[in-house]
Protein backbone atom coordinates (compact mmCIF):
# COMPACT_ATOMS: atom_id res chain seq x y z
CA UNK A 1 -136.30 146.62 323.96
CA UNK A 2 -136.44 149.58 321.34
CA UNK A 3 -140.33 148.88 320.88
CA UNK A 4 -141.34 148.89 324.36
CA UNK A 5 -139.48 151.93 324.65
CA UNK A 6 -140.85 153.22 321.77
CA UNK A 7 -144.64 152.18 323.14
CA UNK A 8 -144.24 153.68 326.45
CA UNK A 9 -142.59 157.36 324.94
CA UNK A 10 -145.62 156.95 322.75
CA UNK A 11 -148.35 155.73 325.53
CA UNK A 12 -147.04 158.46 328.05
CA UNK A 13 -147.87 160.79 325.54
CA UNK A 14 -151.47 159.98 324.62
CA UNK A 15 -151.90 159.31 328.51
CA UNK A 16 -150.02 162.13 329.61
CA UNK A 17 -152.94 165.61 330.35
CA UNK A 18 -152.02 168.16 328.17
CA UNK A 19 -151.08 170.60 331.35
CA UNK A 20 -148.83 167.79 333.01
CA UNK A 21 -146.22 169.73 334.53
CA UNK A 22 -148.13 172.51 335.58
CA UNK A 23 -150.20 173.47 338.44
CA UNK A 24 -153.42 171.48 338.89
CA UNK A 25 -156.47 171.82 340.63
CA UNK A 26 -159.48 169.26 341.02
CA UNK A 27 -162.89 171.32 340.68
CA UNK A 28 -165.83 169.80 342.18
CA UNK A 29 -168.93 171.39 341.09
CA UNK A 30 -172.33 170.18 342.96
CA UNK A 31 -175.69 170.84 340.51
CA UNK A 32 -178.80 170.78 341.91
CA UNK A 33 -181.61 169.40 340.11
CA UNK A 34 -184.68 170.53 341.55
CA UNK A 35 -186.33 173.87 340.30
CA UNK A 36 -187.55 177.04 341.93
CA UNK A 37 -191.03 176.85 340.94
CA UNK A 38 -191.58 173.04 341.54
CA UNK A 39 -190.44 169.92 339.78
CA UNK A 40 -187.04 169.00 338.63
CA UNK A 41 -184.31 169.12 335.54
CA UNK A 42 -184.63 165.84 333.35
CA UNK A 43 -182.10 163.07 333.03
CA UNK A 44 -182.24 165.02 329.25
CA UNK A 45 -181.97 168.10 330.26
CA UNK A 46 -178.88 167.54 332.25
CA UNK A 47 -177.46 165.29 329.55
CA UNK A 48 -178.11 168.24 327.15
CA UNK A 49 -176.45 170.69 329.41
CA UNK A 50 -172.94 168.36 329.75
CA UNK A 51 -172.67 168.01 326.62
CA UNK A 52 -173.10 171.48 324.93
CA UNK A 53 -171.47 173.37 328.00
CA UNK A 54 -169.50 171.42 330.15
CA UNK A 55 -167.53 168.67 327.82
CA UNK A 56 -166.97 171.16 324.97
CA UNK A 57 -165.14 173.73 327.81
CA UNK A 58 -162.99 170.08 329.07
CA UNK A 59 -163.03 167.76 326.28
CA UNK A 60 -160.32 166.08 327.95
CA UNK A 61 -162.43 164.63 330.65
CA UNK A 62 -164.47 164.38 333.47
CA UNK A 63 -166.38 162.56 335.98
CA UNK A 64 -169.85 162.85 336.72
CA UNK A 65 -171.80 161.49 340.07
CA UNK A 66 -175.32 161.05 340.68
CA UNK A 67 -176.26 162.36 344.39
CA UNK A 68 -178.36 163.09 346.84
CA UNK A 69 -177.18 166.77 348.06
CA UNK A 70 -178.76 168.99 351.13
CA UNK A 71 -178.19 172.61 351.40
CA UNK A 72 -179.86 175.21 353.64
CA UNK A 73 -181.30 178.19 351.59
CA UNK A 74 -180.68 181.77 353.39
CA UNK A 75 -183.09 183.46 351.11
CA UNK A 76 -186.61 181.79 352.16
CA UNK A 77 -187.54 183.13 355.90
CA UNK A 78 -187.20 181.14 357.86
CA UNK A 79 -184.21 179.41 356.05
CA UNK A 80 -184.97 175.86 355.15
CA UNK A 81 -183.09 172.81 354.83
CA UNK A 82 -183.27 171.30 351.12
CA UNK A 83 -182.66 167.87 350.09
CA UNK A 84 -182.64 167.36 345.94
CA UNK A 85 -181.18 165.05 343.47
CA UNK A 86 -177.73 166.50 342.38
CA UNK A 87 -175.18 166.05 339.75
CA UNK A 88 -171.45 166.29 341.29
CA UNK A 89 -168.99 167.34 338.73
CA UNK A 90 -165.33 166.60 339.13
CA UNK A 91 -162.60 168.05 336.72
CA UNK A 92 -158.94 168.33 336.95
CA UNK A 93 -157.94 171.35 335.12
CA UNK A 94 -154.78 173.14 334.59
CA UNK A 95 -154.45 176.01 337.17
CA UNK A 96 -154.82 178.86 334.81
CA UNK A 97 -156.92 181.76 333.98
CA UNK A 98 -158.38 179.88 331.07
CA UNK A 99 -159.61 177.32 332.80
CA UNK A 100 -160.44 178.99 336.07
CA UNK A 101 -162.57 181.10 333.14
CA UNK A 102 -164.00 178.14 331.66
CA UNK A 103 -165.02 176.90 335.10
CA UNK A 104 -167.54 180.37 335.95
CA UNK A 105 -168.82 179.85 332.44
CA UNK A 106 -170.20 176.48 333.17
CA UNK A 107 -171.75 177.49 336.74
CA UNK A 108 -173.67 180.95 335.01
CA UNK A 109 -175.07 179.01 332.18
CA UNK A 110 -176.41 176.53 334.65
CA UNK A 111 -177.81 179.59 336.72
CA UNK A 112 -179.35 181.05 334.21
CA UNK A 113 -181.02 177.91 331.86
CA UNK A 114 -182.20 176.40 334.79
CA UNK A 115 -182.77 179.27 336.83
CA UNK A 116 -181.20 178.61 339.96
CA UNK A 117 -179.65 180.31 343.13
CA UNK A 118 -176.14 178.81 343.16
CA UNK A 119 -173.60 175.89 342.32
CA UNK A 120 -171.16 175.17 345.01
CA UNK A 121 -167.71 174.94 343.51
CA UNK A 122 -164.77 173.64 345.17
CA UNK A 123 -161.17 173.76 344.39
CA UNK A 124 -158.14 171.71 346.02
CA UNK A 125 -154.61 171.44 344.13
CA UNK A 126 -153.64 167.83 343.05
CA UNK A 127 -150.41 166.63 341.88
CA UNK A 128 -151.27 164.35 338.60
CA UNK A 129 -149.98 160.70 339.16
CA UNK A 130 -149.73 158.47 336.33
């Protein structure tokens, strides 16, 4: 009995986030992958991109989906519907200014490396379930 304790104090632990306890909120950030001036990002570049801006910022985790996303852009006259490849990140982050901080970071790098117009972010509080 002592060592399953033992293992589940210690499993809880490991599988416990480290803001457990706190507020949460689920971030869902939508990239699109097609480019101003014609063509699209790489499967490279956006591999490049998680890893040296979004992962180091939430090394905890993440999810990423592979999408199909449509968005109507108010800037071109007439505005005109879009349809482009997209990458949907989702991240559960602690509900602080850190994170919140980490979170604008990630969209204006995007902005300006791949020089785009906008990533839609969306935020929803979650209570963490284990």
């Amino acid at each position: 009995m002592r060592r399953f304790a033992a293992f589940f104090l210690i499993s809880f632990l490991f599988l416990t986030p480290a803001f457990a306890g706190q507020g949460a909120v689920q971030t869902t950030l939508y990239f699109g992958l097609s480019l101003p001036k014609g063509g699209s990002i790489s499967e490279k570049q956006w591999q490049g991109f998680l890893a040296d801006t979004v992962t180091p910022r939430f090394p905890d985790g993440l999810t990423v989906v592979s999408a199909i996303g449509q968005w109507r852009n108010p800037k071109v006259s007439p505005p005109k519907t879009v349809s482009e490849r997209t990458k949907v990140v989702i991240i559960v982050r602690a509900d602080t200014p850190a994170s919140a901080k980490a979170i604008t970071e990630i969209k204006a790098s995007y902005l300006k490396r791949f020089h785009q117009i906008s990533v839609l972010q969306t935020d929803q509080p979650v209570r963490i379930v284990e």
